[in-house]
Structure formats: structure tokens, C-alpha cells
N, C-alpha and C. Protein backbone atom coordinates (compact mmCIF):
# COMPACT_ATOMS: atom_id res chain seq x y z
N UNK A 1 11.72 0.99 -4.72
CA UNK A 1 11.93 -0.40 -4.43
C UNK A 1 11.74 -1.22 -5.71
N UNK A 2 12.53 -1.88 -5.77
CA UNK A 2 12.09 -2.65 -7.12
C UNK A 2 11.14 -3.73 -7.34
N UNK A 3 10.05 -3.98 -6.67
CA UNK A 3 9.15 -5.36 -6.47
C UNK A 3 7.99 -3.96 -6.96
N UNK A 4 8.12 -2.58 -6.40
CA UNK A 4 7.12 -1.60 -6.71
C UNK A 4 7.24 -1.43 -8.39
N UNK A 5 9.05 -1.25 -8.51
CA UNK A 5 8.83 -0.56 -10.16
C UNK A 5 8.06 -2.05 -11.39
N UNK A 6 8.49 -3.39 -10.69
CA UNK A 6 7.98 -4.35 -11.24
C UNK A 6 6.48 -4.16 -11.17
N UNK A 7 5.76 -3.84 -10.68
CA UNK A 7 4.66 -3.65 -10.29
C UNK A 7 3.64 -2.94 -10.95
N UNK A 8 4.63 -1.38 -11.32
CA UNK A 8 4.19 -0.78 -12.04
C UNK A 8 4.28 -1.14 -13.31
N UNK A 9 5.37 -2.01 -14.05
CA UNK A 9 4.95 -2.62 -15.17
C UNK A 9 4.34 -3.33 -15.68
N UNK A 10 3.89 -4.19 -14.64
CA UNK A 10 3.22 -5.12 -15.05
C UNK A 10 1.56 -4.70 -14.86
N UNK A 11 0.99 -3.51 -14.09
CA UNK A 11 -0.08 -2.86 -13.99
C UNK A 11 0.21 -2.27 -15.19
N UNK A 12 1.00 -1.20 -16.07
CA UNK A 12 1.04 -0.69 -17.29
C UNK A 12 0.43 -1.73 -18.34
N UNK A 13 0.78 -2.71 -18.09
CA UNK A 13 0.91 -3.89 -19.38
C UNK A 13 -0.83 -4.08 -19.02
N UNK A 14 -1.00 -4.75 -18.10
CA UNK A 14 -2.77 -4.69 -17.61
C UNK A 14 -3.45 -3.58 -18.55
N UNK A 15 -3.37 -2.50 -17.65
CA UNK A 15 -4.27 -1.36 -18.47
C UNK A 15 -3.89 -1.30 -19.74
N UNK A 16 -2.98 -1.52 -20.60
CA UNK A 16 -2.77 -0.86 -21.58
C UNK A 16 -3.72 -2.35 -22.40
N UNK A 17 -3.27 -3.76 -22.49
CA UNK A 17 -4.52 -4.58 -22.66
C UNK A 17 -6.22 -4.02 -22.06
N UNK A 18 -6.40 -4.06 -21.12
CA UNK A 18 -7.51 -3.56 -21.14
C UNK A 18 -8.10 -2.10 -21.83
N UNK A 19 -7.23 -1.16 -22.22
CA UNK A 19 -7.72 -0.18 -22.63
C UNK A 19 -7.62 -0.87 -24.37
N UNK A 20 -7.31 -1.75 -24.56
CA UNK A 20 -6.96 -2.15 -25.88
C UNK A 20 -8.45 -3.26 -26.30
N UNK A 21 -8.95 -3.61 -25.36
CA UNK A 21 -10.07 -4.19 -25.80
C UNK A 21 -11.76 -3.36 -24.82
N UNK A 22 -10.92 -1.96 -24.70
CA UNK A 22 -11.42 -0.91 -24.80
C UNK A 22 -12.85 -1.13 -23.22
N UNK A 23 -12.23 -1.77 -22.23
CA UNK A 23 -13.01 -2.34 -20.98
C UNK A 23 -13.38 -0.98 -20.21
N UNK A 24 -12.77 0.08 -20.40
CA UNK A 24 -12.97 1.34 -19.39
C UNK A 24 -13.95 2.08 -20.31
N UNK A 25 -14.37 1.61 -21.46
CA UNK A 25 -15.78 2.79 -22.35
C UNK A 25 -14.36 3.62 -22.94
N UNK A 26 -13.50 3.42 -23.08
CA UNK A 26 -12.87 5.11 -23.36
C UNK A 26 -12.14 4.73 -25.13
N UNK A 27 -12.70 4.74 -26.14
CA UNK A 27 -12.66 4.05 -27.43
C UNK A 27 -11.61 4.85 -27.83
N UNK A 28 -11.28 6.42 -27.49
CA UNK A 28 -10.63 7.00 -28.85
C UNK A 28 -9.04 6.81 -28.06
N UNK A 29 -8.75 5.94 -27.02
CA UNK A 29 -7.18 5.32 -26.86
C UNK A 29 -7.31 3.83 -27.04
N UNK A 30 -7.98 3.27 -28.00
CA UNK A 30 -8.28 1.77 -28.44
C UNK A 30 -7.04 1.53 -29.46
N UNK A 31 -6.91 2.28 -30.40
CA UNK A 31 -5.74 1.71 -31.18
C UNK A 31 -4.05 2.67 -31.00
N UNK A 32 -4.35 2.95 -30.06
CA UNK A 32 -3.04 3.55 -29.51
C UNK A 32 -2.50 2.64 -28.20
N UNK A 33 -3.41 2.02 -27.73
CA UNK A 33 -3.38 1.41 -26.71
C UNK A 33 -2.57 -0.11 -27.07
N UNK A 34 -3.57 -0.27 -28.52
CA UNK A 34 -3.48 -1.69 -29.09
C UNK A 34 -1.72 -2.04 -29.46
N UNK A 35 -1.65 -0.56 -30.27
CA UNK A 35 -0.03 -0.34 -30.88
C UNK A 35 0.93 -0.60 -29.72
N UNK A 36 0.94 -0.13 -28.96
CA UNK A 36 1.76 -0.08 -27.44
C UNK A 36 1.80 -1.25 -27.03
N UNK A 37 0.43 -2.14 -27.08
CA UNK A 37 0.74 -3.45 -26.39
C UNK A 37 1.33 -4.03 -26.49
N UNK A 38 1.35 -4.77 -28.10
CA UNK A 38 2.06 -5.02 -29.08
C UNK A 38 3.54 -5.37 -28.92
N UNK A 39 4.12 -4.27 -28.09
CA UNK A 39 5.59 -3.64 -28.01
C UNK A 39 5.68 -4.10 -26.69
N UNK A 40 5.06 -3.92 -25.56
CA UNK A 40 4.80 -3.87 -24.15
C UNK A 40 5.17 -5.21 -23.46
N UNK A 41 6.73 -5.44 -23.05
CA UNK A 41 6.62 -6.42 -21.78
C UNK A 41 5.03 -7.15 -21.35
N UNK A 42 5.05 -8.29 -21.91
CA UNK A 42 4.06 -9.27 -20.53
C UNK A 42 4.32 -9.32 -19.49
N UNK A 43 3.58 -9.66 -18.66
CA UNK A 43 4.42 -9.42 -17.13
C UNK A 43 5.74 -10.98 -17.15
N UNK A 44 5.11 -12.23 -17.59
CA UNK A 44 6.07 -13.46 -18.34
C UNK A 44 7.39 -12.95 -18.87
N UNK A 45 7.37 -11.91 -20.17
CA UNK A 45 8.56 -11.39 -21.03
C UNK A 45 9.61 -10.39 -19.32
N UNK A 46 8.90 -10.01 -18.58
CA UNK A 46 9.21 -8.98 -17.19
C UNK A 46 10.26 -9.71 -16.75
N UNK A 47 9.70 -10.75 -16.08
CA UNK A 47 10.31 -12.16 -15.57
C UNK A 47 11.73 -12.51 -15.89
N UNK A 48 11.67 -12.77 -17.76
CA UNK A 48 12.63 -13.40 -18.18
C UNK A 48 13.86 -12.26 -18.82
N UNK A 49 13.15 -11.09 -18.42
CA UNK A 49 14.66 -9.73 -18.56
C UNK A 49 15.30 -9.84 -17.11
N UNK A 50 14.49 -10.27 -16.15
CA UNK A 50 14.78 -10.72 -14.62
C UNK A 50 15.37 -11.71 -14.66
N UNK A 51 15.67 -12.79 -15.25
CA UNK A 51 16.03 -13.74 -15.04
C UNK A 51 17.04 -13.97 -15.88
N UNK A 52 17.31 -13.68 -17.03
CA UNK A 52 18.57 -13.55 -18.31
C UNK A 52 18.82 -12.28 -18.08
N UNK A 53 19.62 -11.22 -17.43
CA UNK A 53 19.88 -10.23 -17.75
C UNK A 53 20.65 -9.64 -18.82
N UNK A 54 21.65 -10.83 -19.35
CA UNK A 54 22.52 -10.51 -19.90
C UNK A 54 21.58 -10.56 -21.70
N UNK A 55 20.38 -10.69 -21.43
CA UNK A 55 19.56 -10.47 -22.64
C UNK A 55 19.46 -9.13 -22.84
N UNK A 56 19.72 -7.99 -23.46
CA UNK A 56 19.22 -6.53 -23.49
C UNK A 56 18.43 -6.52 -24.60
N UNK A 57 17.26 -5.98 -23.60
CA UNK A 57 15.99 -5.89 -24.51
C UNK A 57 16.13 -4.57 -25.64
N UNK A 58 15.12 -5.11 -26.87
CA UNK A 58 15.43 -4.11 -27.70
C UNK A 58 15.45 -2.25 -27.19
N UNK A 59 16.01 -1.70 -28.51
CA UNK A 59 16.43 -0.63 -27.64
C UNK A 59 14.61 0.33 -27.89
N UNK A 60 13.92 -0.29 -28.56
CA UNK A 60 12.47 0.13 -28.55
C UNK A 60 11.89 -0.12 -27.25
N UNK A 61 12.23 -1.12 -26.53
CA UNK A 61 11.92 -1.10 -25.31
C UNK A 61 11.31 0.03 -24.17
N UNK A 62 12.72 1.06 -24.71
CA UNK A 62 12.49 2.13 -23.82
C UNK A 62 11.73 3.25 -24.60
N UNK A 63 11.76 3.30 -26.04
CA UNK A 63 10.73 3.74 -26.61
C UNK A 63 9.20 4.06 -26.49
N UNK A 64 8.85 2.37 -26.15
CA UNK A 64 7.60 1.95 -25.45
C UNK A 64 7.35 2.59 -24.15
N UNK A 65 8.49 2.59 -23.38
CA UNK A 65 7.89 2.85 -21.95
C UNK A 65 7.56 4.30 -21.90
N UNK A 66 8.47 5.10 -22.94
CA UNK A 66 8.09 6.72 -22.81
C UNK A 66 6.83 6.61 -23.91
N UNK A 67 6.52 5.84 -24.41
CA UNK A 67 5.07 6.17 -25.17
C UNK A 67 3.87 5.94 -24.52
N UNK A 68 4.10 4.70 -23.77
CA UNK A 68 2.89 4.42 -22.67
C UNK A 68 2.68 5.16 -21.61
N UNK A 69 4.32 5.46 -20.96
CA UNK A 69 3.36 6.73 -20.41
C UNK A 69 2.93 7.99 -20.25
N UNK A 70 3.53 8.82 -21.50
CA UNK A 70 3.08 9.32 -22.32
C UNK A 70 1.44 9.94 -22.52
N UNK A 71 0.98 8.24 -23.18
CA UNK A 71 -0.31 8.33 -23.16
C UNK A 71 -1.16 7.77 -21.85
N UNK A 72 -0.68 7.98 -20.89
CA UNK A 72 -1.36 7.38 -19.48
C UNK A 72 -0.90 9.05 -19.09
N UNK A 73 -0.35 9.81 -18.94
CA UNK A 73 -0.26 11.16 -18.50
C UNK A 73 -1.30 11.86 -19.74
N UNK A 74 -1.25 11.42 -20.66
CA UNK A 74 -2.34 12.35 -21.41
C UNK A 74 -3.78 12.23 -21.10
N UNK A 75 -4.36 10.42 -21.06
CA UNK A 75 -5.59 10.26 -20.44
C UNK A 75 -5.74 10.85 -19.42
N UNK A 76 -4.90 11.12 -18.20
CA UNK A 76 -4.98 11.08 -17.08
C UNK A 76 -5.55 12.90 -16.95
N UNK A 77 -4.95 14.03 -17.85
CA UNK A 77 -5.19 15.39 -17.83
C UNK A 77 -6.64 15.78 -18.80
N UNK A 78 -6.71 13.98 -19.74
CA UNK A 78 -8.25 14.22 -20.68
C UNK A 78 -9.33 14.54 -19.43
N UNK A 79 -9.44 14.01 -18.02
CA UNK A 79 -10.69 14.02 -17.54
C UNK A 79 -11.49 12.90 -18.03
N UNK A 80 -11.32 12.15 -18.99
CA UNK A 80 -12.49 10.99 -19.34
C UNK A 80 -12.96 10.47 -18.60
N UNK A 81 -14.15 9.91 -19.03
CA UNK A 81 -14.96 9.30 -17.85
C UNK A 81 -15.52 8.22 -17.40
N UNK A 82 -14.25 7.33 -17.35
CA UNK A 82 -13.75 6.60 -16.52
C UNK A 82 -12.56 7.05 -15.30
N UNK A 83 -13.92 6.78 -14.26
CA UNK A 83 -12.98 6.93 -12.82
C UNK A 83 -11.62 5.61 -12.59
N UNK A 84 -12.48 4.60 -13.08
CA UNK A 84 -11.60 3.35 -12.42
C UNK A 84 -10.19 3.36 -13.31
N UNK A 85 -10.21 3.86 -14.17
CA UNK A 85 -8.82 4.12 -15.11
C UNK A 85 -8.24 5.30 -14.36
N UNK A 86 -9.00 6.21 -14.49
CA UNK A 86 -7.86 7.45 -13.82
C UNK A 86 -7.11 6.88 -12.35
N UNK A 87 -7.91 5.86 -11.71
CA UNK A 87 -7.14 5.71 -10.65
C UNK A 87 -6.27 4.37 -11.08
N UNK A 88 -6.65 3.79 -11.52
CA UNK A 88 -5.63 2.56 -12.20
C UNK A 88 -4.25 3.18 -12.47
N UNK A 89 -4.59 4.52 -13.17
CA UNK A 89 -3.15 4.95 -13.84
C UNK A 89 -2.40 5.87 -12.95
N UNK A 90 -2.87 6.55 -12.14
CA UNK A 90 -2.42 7.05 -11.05
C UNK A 90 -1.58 6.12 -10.16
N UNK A 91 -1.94 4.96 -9.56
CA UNK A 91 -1.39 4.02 -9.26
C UNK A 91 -0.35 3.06 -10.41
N UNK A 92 -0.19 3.61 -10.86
CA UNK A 92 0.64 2.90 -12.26
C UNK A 92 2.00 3.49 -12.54
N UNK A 93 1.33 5.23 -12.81
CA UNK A 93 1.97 5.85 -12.96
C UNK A 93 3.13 6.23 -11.57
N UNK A 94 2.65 5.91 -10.13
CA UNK A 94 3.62 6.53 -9.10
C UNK A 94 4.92 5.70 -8.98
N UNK A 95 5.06 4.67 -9.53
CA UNK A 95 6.45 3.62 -9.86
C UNK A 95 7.00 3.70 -11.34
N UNK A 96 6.20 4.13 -12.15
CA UNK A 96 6.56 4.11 -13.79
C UNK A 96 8.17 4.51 -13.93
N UNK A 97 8.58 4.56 -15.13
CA UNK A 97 10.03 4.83 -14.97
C UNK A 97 10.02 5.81 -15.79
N UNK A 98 10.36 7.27 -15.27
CA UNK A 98 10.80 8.30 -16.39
C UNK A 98 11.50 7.95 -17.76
N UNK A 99 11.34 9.05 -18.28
CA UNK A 99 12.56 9.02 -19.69
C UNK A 99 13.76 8.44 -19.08
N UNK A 100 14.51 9.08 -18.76
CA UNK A 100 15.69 8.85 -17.92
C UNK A 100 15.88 7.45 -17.61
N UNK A 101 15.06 6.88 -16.71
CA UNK A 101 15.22 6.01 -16.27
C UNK A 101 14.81 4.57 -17.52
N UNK A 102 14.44 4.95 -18.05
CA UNK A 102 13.50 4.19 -19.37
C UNK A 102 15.07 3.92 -20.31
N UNK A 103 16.15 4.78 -20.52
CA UNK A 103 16.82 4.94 -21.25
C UNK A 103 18.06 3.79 -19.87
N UNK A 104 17.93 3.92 -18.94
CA UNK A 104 18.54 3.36 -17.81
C UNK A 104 18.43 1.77 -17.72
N UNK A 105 17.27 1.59 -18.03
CA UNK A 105 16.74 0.45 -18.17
C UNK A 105 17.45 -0.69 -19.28
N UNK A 106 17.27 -0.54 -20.40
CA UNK A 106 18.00 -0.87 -21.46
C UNK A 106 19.46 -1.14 -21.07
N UNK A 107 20.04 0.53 -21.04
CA UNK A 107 21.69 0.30 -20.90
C UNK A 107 22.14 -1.16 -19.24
N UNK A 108 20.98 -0.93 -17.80
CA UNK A 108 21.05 -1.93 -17.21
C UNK A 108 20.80 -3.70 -17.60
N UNK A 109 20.37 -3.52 -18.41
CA UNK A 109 20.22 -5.15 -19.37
C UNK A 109 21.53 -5.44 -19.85
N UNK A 110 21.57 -4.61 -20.64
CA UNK A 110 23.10 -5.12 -21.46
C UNK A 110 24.33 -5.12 -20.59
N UNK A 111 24.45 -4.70 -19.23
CA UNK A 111 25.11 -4.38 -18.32
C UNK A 111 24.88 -5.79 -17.50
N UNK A 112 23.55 -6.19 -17.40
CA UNK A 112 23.69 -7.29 -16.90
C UNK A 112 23.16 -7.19 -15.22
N UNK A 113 22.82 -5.68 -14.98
CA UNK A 113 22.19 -5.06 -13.71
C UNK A 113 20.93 -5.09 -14.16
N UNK A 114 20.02 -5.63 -14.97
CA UNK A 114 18.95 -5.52 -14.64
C UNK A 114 18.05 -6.32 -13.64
N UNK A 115 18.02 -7.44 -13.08
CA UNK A 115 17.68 -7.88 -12.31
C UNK A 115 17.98 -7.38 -10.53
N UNK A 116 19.35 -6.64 -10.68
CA UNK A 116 18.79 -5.86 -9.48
C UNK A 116 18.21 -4.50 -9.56
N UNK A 117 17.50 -4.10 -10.71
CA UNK A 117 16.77 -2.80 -10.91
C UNK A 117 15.43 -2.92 -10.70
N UNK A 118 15.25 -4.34 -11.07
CA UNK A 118 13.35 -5.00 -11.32
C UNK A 118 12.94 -6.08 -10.76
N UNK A 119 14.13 -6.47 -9.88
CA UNK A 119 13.66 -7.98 -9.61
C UNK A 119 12.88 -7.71 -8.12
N UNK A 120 11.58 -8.89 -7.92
CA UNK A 120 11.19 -8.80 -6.78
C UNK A 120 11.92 -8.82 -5.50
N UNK A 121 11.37 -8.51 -4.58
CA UNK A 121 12.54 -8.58 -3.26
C UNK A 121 12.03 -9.98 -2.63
N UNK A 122 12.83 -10.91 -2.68
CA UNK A 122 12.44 -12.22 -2.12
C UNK A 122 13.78 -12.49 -1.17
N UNK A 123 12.82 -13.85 0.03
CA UNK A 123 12.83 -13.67 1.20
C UNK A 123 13.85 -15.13 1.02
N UNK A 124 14.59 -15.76 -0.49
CA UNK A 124 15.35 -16.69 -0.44
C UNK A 124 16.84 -16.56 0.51
């Protein structure tokens, strides 16, 4: 559903700030976290690929999304110990967008379909 895959990005963008000012104890994804953010849709920047489609976001875009989660499948097999992250990202991760779809993403912008890939489901 797409109000879910929005969902999951904008929870990615969350944790990946919070793991960036390092809130879960877990320090040694602090500047990997930080780098990613950096790059990382606000849930605001989310919005306005929703709302201009005919904007296609850079093609790093989808770069980002296979790096973040990436490193949210790598924390997730570390065991670290933080519980409230492993389940943050678990829940993050069950809408995330594969490679595939990450590469889908992009080509739907410039296509001008991205807003029906990500946009919330509203009741207008």
C-alpha cells in the first residue's frame, strides 16, 4: 500500500537521525548513520517528490535507499543491544523498498508516477 511504503520512509529517515545522534547507545553506526542522513529524504523533501512528481530525484536517491538499508539489515543480524532499534527497524524494514524497487523509484519520478507509488491514501 503506499501510505505503508511512505511510512516506511519516513520511519527510515527517523532512525537513521536518531542513530545519528547516536539515541539507541549503539556508537559504532554514528557516522554511517550521519553520512546517510545527509542524503536521506525528510519526511517534508517525501511530500514534495509527492507532490511535484515530475521532479526526479537525484539518481543517488536510490543509492541511499540501498545503503540505508543495507545498514539496517546489517544492525539488525549485529544482535546489538538495543532492543528498541531492532524493533524500530524490523518495522521499517517490512515496507522498505528493495534494490529493485529503489531503482523503480527514481525511473517513477521522472515518469511522473511517483505520487501514485508513495502518496498517502486519502479520503479526498
Amino acid at each position: 500500500m503506499p501510505h505503508e511504503r511512505m511510512r516506511s520512509l519516513r520511519w527510515a529517515w527517523e532512525v537513521l537521525t536518531a542513530l545519528e545522534s547516536n539515541l539507541f547507545g549503539e556508537s559504532m553506526w554514528v557516522e554511517r548513520a550521519a553520512r546517510l542522513a545527509r542524503s536521506f529524504p525528510s519526511p517534508s523533501e517525501l511530500e514534495h517528490l509527492v507532490e511535484a512528481p515530475a521532479t526526479s530525484p537525484a539518481t543517488t536517491f536510490a543509492a541511499t535507499l540501498n545503503e540505508t538499508r543495507e545498514l539496517f539489515e546489517e544492525i539488525l543480524a549485529s544482535n546489538g543491544k538495543s532492543s528498541a532499534l531492532r524493533n524500530d527497524l524490523r518495522y521499517t524494514l517490512r515496507h522498505f523498498p528493495s534494490e529493485g524497487v529503489a531503482k523503480a523509484i527514481v525511473s517513477a519520478a521522472a515518469l511522473g508516477s511517483l505520487g501514485e507509488w508513495l502518496a498517502e491514501d486519502r479520503d479526498d
